[in-house]
Protein backbone atom coordinates (compact mmCIF):
# COMPACT_ATOMS: atom_id res chain seq x y z
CA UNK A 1 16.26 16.01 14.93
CA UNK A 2 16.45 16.17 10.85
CA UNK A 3 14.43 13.42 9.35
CA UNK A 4 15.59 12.41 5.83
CA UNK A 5 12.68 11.44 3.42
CA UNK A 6 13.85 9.49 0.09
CA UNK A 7 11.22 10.20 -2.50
CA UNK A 8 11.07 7.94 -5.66
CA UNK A 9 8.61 9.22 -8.14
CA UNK A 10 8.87 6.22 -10.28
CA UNK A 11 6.82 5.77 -13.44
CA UNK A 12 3.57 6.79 -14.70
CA UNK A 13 1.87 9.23 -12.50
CA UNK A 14 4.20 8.59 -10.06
CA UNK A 15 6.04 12.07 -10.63
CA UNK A 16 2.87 13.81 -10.87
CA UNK A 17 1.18 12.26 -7.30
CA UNK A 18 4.56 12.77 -5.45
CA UNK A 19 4.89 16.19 -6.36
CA UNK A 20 1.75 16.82 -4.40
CA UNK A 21 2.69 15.02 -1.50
CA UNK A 22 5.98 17.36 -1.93
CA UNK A 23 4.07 20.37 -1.24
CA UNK A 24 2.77 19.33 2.10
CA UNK A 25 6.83 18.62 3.26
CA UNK A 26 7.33 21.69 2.22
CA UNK A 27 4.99 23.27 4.09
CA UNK A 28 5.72 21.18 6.79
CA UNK A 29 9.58 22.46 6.41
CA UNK A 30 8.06 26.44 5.96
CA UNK A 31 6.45 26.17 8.85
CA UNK A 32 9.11 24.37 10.85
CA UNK A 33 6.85 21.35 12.04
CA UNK A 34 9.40 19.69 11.64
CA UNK A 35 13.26 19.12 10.07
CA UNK A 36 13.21 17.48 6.93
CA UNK A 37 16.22 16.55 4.24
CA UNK A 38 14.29 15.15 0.88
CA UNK A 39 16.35 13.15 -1.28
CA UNK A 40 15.69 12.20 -4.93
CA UNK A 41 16.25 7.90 -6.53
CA UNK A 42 15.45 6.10 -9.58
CA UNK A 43 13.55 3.34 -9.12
CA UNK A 44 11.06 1.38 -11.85
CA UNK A 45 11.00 1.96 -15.59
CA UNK A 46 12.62 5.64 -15.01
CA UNK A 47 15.47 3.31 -13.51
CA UNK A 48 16.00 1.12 -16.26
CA UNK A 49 16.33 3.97 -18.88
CA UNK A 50 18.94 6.03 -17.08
CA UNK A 51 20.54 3.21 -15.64
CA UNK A 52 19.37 -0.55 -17.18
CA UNK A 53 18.33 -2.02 -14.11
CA UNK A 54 15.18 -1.40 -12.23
CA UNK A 55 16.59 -1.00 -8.45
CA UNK A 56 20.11 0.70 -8.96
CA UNK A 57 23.10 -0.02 -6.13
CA UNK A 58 22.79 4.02 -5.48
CA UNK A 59 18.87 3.82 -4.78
CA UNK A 60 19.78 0.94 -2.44
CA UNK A 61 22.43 3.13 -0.83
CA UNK A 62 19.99 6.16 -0.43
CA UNK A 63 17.11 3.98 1.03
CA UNK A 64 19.40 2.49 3.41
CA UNK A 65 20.26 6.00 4.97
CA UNK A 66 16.90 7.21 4.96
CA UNK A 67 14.84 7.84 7.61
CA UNK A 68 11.56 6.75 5.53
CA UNK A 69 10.77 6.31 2.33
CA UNK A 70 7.66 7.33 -0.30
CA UNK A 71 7.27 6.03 -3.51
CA UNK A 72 4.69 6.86 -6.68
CA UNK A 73 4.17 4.37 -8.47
CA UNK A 74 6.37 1.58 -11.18
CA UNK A 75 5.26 -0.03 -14.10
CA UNK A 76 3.73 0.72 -17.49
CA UNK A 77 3.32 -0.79 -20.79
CA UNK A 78 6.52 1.03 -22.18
CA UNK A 79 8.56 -1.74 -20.41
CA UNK A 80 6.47 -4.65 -20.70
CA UNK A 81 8.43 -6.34 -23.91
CA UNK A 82 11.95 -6.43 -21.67
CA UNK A 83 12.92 -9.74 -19.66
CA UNK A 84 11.07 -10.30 -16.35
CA UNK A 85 14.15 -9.81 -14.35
CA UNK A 86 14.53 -5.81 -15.55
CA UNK A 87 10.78 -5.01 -15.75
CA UNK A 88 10.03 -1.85 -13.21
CA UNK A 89 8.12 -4.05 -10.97
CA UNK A 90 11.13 -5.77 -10.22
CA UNK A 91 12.39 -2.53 -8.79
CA UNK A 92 9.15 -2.56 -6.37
CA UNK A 93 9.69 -5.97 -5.33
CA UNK A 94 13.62 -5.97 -4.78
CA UNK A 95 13.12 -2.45 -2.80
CA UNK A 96 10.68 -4.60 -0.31
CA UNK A 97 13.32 -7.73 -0.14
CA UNK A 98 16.46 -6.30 0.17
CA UNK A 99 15.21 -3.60 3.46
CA UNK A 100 13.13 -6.84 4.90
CA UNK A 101 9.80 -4.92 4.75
CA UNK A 102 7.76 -7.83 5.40
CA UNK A 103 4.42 -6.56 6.95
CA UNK A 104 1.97 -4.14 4.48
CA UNK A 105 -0.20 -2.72 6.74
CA UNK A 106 -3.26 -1.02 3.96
CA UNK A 107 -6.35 1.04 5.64
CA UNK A 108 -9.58 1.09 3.65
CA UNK A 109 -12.04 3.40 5.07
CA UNK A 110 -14.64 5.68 3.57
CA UNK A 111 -14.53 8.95 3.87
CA UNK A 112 -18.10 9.53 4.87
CA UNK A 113 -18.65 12.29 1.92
CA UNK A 114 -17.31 9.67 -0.83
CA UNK A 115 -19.50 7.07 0.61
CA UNK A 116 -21.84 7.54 -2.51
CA UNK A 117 -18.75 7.64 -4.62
CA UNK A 118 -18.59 3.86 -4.24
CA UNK A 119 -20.05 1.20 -6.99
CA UNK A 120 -22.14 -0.71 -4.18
CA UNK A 121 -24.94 1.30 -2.31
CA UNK A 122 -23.90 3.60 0.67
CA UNK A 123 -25.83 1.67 3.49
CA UNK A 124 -23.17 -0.84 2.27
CA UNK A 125 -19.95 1.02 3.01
CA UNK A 126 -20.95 3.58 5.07
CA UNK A 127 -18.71 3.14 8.25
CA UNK A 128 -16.04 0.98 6.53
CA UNK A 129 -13.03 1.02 8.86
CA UNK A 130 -10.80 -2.13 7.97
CA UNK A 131 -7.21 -2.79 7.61
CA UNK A 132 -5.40 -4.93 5.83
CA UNK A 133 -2.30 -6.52 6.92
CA UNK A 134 -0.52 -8.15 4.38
CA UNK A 135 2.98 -10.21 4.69
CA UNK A 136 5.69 -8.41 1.51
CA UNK A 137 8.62 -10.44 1.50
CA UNK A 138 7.55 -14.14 0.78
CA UNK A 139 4.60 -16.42 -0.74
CA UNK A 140 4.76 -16.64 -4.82
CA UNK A 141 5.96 -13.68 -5.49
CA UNK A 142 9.47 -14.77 -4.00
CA UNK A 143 9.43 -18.52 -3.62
CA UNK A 144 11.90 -20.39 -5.63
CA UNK A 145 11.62 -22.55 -7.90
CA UNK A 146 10.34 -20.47 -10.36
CA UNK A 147 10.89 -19.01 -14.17
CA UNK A 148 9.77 -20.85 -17.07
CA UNK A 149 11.48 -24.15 -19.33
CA UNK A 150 11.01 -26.04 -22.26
CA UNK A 151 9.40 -29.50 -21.26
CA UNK A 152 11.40 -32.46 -23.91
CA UNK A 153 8.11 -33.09 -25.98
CA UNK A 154 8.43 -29.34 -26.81
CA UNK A 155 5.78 -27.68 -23.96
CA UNK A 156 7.21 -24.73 -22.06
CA UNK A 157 5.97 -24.79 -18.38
CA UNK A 158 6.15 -22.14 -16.01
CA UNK A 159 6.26 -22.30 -12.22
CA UNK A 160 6.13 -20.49 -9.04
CA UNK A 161 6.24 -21.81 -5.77
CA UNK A 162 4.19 -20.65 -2.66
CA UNK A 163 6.64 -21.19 0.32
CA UNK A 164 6.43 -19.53 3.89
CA UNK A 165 8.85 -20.80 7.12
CA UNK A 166 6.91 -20.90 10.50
CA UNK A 167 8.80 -17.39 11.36
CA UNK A 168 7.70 -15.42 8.19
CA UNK A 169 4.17 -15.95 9.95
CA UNK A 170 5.05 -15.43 12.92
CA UNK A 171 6.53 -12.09 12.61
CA UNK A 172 3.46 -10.76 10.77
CA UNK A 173 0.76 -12.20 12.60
CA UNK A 174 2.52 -10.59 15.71
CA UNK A 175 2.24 -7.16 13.73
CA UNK A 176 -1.52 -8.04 12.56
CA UNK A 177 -2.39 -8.60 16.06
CA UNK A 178 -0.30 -5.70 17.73
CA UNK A 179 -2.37 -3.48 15.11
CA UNK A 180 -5.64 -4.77 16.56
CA UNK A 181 -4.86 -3.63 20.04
CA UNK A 182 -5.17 0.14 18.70
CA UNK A 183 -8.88 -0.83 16.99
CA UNK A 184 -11.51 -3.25 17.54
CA UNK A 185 -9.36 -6.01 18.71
CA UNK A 186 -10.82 -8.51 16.14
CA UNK A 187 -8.37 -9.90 13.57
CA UNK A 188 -9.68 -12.35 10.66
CA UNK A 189 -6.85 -14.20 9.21
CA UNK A 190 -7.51 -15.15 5.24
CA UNK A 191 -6.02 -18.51 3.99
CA UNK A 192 -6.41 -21.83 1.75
CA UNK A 193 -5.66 -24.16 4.32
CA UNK A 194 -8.38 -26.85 2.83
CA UNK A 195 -6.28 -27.07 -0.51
CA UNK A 196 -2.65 -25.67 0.08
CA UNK A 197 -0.44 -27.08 2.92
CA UNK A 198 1.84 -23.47 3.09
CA UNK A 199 -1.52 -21.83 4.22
CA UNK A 200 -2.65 -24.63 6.63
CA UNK A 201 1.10 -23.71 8.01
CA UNK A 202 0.00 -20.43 8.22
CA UNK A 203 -3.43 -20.92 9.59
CA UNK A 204 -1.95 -23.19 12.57
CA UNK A 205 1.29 -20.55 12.92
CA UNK A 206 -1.32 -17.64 13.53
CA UNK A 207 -3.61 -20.11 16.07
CA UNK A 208 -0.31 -20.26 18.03
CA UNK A 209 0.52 -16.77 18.08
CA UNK A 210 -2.65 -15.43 19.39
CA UNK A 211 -3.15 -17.99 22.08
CA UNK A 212 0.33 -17.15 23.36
CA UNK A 213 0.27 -13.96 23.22
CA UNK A 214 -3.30 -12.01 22.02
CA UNK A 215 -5.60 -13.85 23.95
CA UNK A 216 -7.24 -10.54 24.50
CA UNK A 217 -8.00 -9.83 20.45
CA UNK A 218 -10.78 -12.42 19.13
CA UNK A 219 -9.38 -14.47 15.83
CA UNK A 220 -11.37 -16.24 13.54
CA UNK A 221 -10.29 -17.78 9.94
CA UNK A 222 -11.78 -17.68 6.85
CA UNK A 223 -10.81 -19.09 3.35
CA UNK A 224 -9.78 -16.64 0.65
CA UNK A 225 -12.65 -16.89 -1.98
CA UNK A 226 -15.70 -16.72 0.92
CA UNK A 227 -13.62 -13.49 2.27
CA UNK A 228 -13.83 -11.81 -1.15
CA UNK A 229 -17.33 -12.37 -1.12
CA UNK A 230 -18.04 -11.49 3.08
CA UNK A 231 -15.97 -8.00 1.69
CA UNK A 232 -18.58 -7.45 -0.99
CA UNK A 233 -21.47 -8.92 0.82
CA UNK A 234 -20.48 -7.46 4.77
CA UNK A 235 -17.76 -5.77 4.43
CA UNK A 236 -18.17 -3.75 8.07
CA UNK A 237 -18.11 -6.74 10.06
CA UNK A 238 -14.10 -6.89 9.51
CA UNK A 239 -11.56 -5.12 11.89
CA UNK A 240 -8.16 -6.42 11.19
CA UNK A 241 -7.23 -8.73 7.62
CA UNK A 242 -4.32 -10.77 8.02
CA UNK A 243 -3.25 -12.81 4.79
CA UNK A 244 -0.38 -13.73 2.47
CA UNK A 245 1.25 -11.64 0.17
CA UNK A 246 -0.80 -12.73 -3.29
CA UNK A 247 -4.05 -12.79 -1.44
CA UNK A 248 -3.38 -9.01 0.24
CA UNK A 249 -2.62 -7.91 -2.75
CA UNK A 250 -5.68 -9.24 -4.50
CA UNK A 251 -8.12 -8.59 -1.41
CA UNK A 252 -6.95 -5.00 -0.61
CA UNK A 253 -7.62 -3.91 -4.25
CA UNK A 254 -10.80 -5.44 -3.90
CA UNK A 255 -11.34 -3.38 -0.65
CA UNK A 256 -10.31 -0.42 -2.35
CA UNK A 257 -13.50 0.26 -4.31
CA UNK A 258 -15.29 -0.21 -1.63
CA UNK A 259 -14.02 3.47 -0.58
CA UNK A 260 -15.07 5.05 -3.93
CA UNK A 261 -11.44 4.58 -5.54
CA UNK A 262 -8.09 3.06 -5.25
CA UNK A 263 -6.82 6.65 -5.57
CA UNK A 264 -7.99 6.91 -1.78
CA UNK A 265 -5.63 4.07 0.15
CA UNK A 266 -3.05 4.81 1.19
CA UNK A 267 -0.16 1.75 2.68
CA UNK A 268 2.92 1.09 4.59
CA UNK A 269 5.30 -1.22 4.14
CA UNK A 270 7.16 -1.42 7.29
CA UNK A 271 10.12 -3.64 8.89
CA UNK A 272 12.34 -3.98 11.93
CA UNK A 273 14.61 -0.77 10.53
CA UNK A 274 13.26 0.50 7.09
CA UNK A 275 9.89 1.21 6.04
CA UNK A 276 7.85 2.73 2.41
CA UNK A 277 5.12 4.75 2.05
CA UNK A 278 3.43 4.45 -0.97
CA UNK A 279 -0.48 4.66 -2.19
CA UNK A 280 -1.69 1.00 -3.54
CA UNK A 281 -2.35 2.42 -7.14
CA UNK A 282 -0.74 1.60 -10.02
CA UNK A 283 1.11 3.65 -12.69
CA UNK A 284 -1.86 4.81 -14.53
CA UNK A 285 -0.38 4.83 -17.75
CA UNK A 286 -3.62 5.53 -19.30
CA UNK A 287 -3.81 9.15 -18.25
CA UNK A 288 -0.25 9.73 -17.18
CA UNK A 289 1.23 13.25 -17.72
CA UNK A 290 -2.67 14.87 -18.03
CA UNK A 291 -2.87 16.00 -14.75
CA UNK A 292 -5.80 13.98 -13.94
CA UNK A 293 -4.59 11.95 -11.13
CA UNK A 294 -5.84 11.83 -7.63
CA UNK A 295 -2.88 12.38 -5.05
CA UNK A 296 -4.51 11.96 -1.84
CA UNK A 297 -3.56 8.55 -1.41
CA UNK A 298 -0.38 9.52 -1.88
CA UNK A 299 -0.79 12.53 0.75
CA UNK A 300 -2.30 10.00 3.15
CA UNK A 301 0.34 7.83 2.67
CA UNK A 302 2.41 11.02 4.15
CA UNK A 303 0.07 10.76 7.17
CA UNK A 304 1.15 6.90 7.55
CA UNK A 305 4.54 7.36 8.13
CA UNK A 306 4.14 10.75 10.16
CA UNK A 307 2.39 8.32 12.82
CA UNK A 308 4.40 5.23 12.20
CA UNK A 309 8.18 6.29 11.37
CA UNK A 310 8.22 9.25 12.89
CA UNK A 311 5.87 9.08 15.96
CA UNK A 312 4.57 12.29 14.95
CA UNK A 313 1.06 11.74 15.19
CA UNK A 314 -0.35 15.22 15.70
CA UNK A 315 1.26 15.77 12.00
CA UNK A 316 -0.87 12.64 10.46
CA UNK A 317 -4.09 13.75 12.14
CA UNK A 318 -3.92 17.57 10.50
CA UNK A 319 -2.81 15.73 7.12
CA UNK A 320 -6.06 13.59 7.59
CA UNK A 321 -8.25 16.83 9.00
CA UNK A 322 -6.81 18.41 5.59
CA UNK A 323 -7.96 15.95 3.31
CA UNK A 324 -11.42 15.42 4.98
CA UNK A 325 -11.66 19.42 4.62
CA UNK A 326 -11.23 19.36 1.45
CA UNK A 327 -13.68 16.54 0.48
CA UNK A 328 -16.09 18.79 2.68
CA UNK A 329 -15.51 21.92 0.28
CA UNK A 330 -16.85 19.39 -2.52
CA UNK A 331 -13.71 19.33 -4.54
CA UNK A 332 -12.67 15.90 -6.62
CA UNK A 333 -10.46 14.52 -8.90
CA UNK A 334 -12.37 12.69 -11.75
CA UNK A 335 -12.14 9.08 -10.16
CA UNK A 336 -14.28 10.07 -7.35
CA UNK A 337 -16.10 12.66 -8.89
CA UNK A 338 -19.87 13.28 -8.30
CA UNK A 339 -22.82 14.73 -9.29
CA UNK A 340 -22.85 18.84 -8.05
CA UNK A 341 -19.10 18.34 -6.78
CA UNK A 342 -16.60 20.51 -8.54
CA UNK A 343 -13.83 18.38 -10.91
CA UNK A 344 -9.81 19.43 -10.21
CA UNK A 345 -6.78 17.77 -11.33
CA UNK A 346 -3.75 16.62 -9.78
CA UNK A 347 -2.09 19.99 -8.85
CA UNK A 348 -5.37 21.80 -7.58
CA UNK A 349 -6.12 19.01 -5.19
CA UNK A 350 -2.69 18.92 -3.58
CA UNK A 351 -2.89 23.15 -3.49
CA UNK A 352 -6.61 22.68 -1.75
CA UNK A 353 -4.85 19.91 1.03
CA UNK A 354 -2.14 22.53 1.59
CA UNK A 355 -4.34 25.58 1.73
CA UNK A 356 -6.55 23.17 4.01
CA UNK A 357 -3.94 22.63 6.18
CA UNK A 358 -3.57 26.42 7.03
């Protein structure tokens, strides 16, 4: 059966990372591993200057009809003076609303040859295997009230509200804990329930949920600002993260360096019908266009929804054997390079994961 793939290249080095992760469909599709249809959107800053909004109706049509999605990257300083509600990352955040894709599931693990790559010493991070399960579609980024006013003695304000209902947890927590099965069976869910209610919500919500249901994975709680610490100061003894959406976001960036480079994750963003693929990077403005980038996130972001849309995960492992082949051969982009290790750009390294998947 024909899978359709909707790629949005976004902003940035968006293009230039999902025209690596191109070559491996298409040598997916050569080699008839499986059916594939790829379709093109606008989405981000590339959206608003063909079509002045971020998320256009069409891009909503396509992602509805796809079978998965991947996206580069939104964002950049080019669109930074327009009003919030056009700005690119709007077009990141409305993609995740409207298709429901509440629960970010983002993998940090070091690759055992980049484990010197990393800014903290390699008896630190050796063996990191951690996920981080994030809920998408609620918290500050969405709760309501928010925007900013003009106060009557002449002080603007601005506010944004952290909100979650009892089933927003629920739902995620189920996922968190459905993830541990498949690992270690130890989830660690990340809160503020000593200073803000939503999260002592959340902390007694997730309780619930594992004694009803996950009695057999181990849960223990922890409050945000100790677990960025315990991820700088211990990070192997986690198995499974769960947390809100403005602390996974913060946290999994954090736990991205502990690989070597945020070039490395890859995520999923996943619901009850849709789901996006996408590395947890940003736009790169900085060296956009100079082939510099590092795609493998973005190629094991491929690998994601080969074993999670498609159930295809024979496909994901020889993605994954590709990659780890060609960090064996010594090659690197610049933000993991190394000492003796040879320096390629953007279009080498996704050549080397293709000719490595031979």
């Amino acid at each position: 059966m024909k899978k359709t793939i909707l790629l949005l290249p976004g902003d940035g080095i968006g293009p230039e990372i999902t025209a690596e992760a191109e070559k491996v469909l298409r040598w997916l599709q050569q080699r008839r591993e499986i059916e594939l249809v790829l379709e093109y959107g606008l989405i981000g800053g590339a959206a608003y200057d063909a079509t002045g909004t971020p998320l256009p109706d069409a891009t909503m049509a396509q992602a509805r009809g796809a079978d998965a999605i991947l996206l580069g990257a939104v964002g950049g300083p080019k669109w930074e003076p327009l009003d919030y509600a056009v700005r690119p990352e709007r077009g990141l955040l409305g993609i995740r609303k409207q298709l429901d894709l509440y629960c970010n599931l983002r993998p940090a693990r070091v690759f055992p040859q980049l484990a010197d790559a990393s800014t903290l010493k390699s008896e630190v991070v050796s063996g990191i295997d951690l996920m981080v399960v994030r809920e998408l579609t609620a918290d500050i980024y969405f709760g309501e009230p928010r925007g900013v006013s003009q106060l009557p003695d002449g002080r603007r304000r601005g506010v944004n509200t952290l909100t979650y209902t009892s089933d927003e947890i629920e739902r995620v927590a189920h996922s968190a804990f459905a993830v541990a099965r498949q690992r270690r069976r130890q989830v660690c869910s990340v809160d503020k329930a000593n200073v803000l209610e939503a999260t002592e919500l959340w902390r007694q919500v997730v309780t619930q949920v594992q004694q009803q249901h996950y009695q057999d994975v181990q849960l223990s709680h922890m409050y945000v600002d100790n677990a960025a610490m315990q991820l700088i100061r211990a990070p192997k003894q986690f198995d499974v993260i769960l947390t809100t959406n403005m602390f996974g976001d913060i946290l999994s960036d954090e736990a991205s360096m502990l690989t070597g480079s945020i070039g490395m994750l890859p995520s999923a963003s996943l619901g009850q019908r849709y789901a996006l693929y996408e590395p947890i990077h940003g736009s790169a403005p900085d060296i956009a266009g100079r082939g510099l980038a590092n795609p493998l996130a973005t190629i094991l972001s491929l690998a994601m929804m080969f074993r999670h849309s498609f159930e295809r995960p024979e496909i994901a492992n020889r993605i994954e054997r590709a990659v780890n082949r060609v960090l064996d051969q010594g090659l690197r982009t610049a933000d993991i390079g190394q000492p003796g290790m040879s320096t390629v750009g953007t279009a080498a390294m996704g050549d080397a994961v293709v000719a490595a998947l031979e």
